[in-house]
N, C-alpha and C. Protein backbone atom coordinates (compact mmCIF):
# COMPACT_ATOMS: atom_id res chain seq x y z
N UNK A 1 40.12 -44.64 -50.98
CA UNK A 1 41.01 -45.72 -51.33
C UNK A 1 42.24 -45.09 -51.99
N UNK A 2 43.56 -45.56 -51.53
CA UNK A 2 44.45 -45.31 -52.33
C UNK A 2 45.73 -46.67 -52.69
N UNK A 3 46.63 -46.16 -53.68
CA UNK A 3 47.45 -46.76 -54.05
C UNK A 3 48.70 -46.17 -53.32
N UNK A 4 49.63 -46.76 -53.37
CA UNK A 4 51.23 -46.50 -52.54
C UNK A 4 52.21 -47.42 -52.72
N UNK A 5 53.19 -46.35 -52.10
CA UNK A 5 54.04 -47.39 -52.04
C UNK A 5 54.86 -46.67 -50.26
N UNK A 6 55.24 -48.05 -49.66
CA UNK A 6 55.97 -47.88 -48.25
C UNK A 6 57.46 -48.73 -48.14
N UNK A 7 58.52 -47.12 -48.75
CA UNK A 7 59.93 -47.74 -48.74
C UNK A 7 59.90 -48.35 -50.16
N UNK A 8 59.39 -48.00 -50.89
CA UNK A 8 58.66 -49.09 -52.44
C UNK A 8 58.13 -49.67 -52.28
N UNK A 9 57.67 -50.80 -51.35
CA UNK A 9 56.58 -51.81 -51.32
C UNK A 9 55.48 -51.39 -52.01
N UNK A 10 54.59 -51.71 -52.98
CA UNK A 10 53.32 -51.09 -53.21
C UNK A 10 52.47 -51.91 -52.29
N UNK A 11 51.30 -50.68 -51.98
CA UNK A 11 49.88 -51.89 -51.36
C UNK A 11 49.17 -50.60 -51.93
N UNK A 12 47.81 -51.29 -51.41
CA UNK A 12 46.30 -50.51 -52.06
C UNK A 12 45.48 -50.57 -50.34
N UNK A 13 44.89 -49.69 -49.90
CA UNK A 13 44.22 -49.24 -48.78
C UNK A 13 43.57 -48.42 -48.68
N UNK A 14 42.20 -48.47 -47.66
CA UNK A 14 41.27 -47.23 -47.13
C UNK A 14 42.31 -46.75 -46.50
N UNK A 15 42.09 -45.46 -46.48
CA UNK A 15 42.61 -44.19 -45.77
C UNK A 15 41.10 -44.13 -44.96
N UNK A 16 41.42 -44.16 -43.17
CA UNK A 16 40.32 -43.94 -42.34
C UNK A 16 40.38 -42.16 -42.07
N UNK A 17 39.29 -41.72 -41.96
CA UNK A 17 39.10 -40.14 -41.63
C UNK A 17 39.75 -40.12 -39.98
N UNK A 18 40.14 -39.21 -39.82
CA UNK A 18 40.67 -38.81 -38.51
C UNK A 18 39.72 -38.58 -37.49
N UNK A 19 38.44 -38.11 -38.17
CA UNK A 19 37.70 -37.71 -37.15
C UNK A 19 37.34 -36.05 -36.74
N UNK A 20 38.30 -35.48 -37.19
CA UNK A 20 38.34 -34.07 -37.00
C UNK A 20 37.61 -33.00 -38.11
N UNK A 21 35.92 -32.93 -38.00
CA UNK A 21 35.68 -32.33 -38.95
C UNK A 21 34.83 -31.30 -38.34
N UNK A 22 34.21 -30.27 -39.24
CA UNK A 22 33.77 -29.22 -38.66
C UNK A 22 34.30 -28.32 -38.67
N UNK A 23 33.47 -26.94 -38.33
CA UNK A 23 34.38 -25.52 -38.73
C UNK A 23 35.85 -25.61 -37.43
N UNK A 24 36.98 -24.75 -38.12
CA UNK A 24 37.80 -24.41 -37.81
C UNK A 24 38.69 -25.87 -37.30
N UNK A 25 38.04 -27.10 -38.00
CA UNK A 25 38.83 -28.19 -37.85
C UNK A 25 39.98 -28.71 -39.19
N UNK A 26 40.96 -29.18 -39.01
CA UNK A 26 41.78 -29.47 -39.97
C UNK A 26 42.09 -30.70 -39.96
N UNK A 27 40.78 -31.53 -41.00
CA UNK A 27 40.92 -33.26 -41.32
C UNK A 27 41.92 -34.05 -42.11
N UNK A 28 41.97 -34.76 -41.21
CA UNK A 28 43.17 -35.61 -42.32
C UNK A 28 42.89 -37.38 -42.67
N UNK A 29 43.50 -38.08 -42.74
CA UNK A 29 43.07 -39.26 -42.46
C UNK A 29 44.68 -40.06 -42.19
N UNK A 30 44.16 -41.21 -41.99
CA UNK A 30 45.60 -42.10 -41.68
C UNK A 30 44.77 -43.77 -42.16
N UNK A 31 46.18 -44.63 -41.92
CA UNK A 31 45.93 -45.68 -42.56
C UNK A 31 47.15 -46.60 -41.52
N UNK A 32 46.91 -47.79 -41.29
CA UNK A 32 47.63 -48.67 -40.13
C UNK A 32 48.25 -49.93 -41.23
N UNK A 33 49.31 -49.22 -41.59
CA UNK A 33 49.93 -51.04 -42.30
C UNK A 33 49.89 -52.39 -41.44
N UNK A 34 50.01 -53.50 -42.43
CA UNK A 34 49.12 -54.57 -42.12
C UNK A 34 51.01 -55.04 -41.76
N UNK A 35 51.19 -56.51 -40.94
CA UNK A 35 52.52 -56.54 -40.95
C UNK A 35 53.05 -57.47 -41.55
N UNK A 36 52.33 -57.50 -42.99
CA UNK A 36 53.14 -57.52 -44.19
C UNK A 36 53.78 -57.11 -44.92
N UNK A 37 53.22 -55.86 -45.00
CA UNK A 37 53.90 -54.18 -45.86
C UNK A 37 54.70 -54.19 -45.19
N UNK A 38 54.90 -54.16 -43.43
CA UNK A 38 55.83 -53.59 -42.94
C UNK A 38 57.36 -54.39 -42.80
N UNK A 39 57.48 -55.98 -42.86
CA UNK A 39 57.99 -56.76 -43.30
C UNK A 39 59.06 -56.75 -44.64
N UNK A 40 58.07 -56.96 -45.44
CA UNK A 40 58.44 -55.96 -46.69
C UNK A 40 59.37 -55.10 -46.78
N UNK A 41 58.81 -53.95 -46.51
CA UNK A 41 59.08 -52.92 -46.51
C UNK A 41 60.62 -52.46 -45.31
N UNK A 42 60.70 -53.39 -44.38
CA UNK A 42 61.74 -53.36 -43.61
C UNK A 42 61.77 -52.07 -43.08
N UNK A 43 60.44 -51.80 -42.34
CA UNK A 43 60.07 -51.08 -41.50
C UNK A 43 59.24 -51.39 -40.37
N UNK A 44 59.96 -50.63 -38.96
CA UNK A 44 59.37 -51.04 -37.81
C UNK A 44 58.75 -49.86 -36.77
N UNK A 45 57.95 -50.19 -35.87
CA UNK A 45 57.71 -48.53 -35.64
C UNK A 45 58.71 -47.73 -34.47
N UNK A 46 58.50 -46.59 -35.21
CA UNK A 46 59.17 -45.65 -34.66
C UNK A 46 60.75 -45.61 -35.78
N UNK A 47 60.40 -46.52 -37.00
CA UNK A 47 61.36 -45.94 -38.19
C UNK A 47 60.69 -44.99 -39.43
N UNK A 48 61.78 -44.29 -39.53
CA UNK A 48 61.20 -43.09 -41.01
C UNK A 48 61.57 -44.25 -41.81
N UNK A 49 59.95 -43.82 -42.41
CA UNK A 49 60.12 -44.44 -44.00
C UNK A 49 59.54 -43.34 -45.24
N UNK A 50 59.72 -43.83 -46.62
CA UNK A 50 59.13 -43.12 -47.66
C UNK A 50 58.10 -43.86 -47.80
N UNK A 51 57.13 -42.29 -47.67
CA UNK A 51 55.55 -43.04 -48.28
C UNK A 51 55.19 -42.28 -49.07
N UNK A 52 54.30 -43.09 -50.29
CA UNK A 52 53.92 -41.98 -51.71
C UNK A 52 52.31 -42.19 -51.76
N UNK A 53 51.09 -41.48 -51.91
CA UNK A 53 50.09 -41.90 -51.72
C UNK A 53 49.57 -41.62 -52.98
N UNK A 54 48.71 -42.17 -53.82
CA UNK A 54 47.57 -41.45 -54.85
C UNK A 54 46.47 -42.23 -54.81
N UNK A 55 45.35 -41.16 -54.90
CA UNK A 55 43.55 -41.78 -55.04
C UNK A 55 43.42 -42.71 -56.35
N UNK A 56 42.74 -43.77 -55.48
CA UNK A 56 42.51 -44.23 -56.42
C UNK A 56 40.69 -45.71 -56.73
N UNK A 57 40.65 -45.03 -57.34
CA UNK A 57 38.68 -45.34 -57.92
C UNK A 57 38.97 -46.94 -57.93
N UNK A 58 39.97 -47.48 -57.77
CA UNK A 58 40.12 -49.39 -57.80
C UNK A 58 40.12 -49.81 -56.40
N UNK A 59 38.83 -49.79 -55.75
CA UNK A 59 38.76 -50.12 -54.28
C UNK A 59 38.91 -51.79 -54.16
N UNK A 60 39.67 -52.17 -53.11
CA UNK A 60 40.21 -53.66 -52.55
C UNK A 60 38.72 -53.93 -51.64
N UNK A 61 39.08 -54.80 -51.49
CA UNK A 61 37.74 -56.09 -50.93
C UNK A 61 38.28 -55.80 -49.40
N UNK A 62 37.19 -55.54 -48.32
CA UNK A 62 37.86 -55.21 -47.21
C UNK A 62 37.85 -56.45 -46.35
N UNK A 63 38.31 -56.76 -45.24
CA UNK A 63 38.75 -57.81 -44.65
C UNK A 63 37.51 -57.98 -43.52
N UNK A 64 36.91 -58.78 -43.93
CA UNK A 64 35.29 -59.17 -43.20
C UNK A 64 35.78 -59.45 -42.07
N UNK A 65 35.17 -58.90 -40.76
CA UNK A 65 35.48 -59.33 -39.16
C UNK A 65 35.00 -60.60 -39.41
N UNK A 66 35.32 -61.53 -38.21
CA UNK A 66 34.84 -63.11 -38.25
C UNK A 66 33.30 -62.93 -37.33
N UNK A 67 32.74 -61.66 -36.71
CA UNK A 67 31.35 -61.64 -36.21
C UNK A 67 30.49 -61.11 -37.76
N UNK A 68 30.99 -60.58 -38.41
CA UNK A 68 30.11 -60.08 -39.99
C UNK A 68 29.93 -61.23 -40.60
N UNK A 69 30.94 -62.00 -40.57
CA UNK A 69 30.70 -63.26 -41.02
C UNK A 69 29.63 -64.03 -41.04
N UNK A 70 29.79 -64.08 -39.33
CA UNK A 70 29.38 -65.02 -39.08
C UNK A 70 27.40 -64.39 -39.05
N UNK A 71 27.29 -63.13 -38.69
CA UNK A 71 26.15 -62.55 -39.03
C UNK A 71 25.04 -63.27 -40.39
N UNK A 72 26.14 -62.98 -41.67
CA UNK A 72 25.74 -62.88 -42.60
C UNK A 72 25.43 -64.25 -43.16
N UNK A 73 26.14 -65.46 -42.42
CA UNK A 73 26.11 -66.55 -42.87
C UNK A 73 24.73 -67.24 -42.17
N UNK A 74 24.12 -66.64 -41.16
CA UNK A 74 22.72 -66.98 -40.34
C UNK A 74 21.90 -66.15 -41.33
N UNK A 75 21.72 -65.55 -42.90
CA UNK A 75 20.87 -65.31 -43.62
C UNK A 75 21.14 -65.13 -45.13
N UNK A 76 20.51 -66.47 -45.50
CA UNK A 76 21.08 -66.18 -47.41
C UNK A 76 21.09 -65.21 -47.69
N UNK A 77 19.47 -64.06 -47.51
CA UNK A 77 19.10 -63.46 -49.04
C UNK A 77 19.98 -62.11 -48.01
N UNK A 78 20.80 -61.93 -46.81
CA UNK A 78 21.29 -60.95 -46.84
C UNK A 78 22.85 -61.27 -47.06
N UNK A 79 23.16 -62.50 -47.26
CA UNK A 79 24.80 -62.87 -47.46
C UNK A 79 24.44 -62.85 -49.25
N UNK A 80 23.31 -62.94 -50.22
CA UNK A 80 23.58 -62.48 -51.38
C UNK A 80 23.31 -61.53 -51.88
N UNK A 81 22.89 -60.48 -51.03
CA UNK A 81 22.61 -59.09 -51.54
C UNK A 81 24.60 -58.70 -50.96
N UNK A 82 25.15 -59.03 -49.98
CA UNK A 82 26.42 -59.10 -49.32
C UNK A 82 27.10 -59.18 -51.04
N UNK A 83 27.10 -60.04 -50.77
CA UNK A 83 27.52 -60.56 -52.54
C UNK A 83 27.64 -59.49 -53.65
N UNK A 84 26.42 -58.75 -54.02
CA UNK A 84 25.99 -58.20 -54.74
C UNK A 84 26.37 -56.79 -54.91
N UNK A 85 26.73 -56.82 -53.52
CA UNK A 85 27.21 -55.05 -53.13
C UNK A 85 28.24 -54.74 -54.00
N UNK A 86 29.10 -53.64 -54.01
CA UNK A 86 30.25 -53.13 -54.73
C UNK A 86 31.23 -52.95 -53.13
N UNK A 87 32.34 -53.59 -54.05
CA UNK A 87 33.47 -53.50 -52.23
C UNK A 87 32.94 -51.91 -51.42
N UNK A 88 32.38 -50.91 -52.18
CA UNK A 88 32.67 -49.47 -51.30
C UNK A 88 31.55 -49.94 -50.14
N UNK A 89 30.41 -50.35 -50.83
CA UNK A 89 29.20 -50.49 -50.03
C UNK A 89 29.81 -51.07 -48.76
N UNK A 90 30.29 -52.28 -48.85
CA UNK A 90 30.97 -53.72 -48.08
C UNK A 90 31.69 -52.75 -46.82
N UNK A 91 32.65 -51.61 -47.59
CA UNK A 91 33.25 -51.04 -46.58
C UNK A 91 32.64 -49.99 -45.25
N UNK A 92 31.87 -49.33 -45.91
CA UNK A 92 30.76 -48.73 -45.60
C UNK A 92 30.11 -49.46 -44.28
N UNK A 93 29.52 -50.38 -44.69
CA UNK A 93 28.63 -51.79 -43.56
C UNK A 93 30.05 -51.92 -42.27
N UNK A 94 30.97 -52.41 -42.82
CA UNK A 94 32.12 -53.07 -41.33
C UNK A 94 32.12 -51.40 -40.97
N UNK A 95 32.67 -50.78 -41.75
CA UNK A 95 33.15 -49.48 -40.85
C UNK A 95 31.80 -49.19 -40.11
N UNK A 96 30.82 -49.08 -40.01
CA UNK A 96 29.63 -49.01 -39.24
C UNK A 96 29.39 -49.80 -38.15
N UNK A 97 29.92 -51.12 -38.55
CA UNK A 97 29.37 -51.68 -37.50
C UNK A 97 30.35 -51.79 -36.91
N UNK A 98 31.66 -51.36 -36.93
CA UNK A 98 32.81 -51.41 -36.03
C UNK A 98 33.19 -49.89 -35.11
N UNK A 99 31.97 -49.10 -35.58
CA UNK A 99 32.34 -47.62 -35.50
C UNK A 99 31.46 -47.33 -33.86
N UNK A 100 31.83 -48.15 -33.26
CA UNK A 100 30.88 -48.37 -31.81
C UNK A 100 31.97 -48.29 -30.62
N UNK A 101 31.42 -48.06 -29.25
CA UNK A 101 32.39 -48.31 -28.22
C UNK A 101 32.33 -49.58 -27.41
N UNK A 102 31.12 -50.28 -27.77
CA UNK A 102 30.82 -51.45 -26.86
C UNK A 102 30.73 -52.41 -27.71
N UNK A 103 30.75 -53.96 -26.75
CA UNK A 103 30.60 -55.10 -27.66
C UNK A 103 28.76 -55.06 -28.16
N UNK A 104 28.07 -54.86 -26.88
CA UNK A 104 26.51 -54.85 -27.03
C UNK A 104 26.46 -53.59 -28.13
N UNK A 105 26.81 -52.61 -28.42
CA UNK A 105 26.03 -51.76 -29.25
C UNK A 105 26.79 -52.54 -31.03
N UNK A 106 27.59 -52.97 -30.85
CA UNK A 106 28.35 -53.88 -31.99
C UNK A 106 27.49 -54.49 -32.51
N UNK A 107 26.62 -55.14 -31.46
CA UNK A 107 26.18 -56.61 -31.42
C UNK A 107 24.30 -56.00 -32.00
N UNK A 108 24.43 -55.07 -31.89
CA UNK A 108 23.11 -54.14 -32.43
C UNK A 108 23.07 -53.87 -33.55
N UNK A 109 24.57 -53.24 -34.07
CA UNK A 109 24.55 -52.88 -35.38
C UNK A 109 24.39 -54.08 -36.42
N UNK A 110 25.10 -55.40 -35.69
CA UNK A 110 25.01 -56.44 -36.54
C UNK A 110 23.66 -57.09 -36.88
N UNK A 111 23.07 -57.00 -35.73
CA UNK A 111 21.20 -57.32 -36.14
C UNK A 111 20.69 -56.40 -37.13
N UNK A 112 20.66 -54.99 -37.11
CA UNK A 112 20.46 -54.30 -37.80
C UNK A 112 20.77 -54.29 -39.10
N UNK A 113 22.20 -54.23 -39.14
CA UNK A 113 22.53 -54.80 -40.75
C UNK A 113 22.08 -55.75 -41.38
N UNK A 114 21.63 -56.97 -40.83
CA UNK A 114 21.51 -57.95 -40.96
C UNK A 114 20.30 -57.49 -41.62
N UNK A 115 19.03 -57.30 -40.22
CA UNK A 115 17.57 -56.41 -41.16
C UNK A 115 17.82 -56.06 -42.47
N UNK A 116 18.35 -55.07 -42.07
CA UNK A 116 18.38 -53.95 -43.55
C UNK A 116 19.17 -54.41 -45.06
N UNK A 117 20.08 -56.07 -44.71
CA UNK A 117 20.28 -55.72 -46.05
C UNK A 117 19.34 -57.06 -46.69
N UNK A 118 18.80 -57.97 -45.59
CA UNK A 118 17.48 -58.35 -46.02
C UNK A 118 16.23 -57.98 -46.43
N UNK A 119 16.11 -56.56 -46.21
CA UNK A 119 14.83 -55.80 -46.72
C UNK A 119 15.38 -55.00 -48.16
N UNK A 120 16.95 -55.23 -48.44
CA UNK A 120 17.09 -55.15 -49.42
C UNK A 120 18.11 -53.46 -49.90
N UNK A 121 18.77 -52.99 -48.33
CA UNK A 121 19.38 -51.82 -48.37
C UNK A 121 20.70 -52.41 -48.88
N UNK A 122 21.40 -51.61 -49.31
CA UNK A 122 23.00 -51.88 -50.21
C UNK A 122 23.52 -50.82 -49.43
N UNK A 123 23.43 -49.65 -48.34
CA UNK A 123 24.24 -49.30 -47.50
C UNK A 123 23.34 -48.85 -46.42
N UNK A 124 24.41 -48.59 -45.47
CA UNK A 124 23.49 -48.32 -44.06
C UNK A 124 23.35 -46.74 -44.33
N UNK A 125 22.66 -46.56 -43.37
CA UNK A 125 21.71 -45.39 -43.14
C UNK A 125 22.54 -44.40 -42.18
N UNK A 126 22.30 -43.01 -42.29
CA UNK A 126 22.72 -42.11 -42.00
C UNK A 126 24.38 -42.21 -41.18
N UNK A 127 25.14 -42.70 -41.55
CA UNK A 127 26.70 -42.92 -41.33
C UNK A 127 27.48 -42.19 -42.00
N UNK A 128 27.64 -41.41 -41.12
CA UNK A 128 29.24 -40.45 -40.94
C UNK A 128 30.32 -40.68 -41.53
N UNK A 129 30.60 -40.84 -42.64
CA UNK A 129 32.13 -41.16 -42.95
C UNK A 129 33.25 -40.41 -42.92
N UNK A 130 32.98 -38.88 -42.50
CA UNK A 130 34.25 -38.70 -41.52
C UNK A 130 34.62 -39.29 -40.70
N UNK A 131 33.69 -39.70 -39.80
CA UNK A 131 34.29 -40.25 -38.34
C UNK A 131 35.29 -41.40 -38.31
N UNK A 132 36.07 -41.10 -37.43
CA UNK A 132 37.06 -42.40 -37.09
C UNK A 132 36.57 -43.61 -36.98
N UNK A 133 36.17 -44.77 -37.54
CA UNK A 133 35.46 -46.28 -36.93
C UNK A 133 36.41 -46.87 -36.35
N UNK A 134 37.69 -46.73 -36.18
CA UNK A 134 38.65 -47.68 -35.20
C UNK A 134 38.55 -47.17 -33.65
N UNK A 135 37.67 -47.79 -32.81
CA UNK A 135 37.70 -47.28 -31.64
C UNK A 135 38.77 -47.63 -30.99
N UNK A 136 39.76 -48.50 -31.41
CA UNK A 136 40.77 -48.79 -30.71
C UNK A 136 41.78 -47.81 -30.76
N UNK A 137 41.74 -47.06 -31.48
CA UNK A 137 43.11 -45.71 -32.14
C UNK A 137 42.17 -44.46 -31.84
N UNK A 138 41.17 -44.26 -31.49
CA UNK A 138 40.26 -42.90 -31.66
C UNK A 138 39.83 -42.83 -30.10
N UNK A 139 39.51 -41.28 -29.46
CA UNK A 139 38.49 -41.06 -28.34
C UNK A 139 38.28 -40.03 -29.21
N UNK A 140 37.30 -39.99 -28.40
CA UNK A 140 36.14 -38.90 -29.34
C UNK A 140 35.99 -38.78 -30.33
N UNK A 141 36.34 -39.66 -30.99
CA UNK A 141 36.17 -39.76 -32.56
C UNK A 141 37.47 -38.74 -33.13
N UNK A 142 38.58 -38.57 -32.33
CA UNK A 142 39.87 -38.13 -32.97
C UNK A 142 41.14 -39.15 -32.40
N UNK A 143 42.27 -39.00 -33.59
CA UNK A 143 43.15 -39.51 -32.89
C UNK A 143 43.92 -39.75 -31.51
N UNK A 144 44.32 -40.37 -30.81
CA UNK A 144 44.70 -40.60 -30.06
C UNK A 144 46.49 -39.81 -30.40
N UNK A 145 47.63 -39.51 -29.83
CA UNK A 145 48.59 -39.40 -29.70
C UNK A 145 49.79 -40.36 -29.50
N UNK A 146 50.45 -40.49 -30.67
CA UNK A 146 51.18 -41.56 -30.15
C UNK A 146 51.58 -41.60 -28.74
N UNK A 147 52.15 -42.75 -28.28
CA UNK A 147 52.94 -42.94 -27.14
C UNK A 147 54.54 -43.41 -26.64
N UNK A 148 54.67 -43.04 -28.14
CA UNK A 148 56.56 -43.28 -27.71
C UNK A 148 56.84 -42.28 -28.56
């Protein structure tokens, strides 16, 4: 999680891992402004802007997909352990279950979660948090290259 500012705008955001880890790899991470900041900020893409980044231990509430939702709302005691979590956990769970290439294996993780945080888990199980979870910006679990 960090704090910033874009052009001055401040916002607060996960920084996603790139994906690139392992020997003789050089990881970084990136982060996709929302197009509010960019509004704001009176920036569009493919303009230079100033960006200032610092870590920071005050993690934001992440933005629940409308299928987590809707998961979590087909079971109390796992929408109040949901509840109960600390935002990192919260982030942890979507980035997992978004960290897929298909709708069906999506649609797996969400049963699963569902299980596990009814049996009373507060994070999922053996998940990578290097890896890229935006399959829409990632192959192979590395960035993609811009295209303009």
């Amino acid at each position: 999680m960090v704090s910033g500012t874009v052009n001055g705008i401040p916002f607060k955001t996960l920084l996603e891992p790139d994906g690139m880890y392992g020997p003789g790899k050089k990881p970084s991470h990136w982060f996709s402004p929302d197009k509010k900041l960019l509004a704001d900020a009176h920036a569009a893409t493919g303009d230079t802007v100033k960006v200032s980044l610092e870590p920071t231990k005050d993690w934001v509430e992440p933005e629940v997909p409308a299928d987590v939702k809707k998961a979590l709302s087909s079971s109390p005691k796992a929408e109040n352990l949901w509840r109960d979590i600390t935002p990192i956990a919260r982030w942890d769970w979507i980035r997992w279950v978004r960290a897929v290439k298909t709708q069906e294996t999506r649609e797996k993780h969400l049963t699963v979660m569902l299980d596990k945080l009814n049996k009373g888990m507060r994070r999922p199980c053996c998940f990578n948090r290097s890896m890229c979870s935006e399959p829409s910006v990632s192959k192979n679990w590395a960035l993609l290259e811009p295209t303009q």
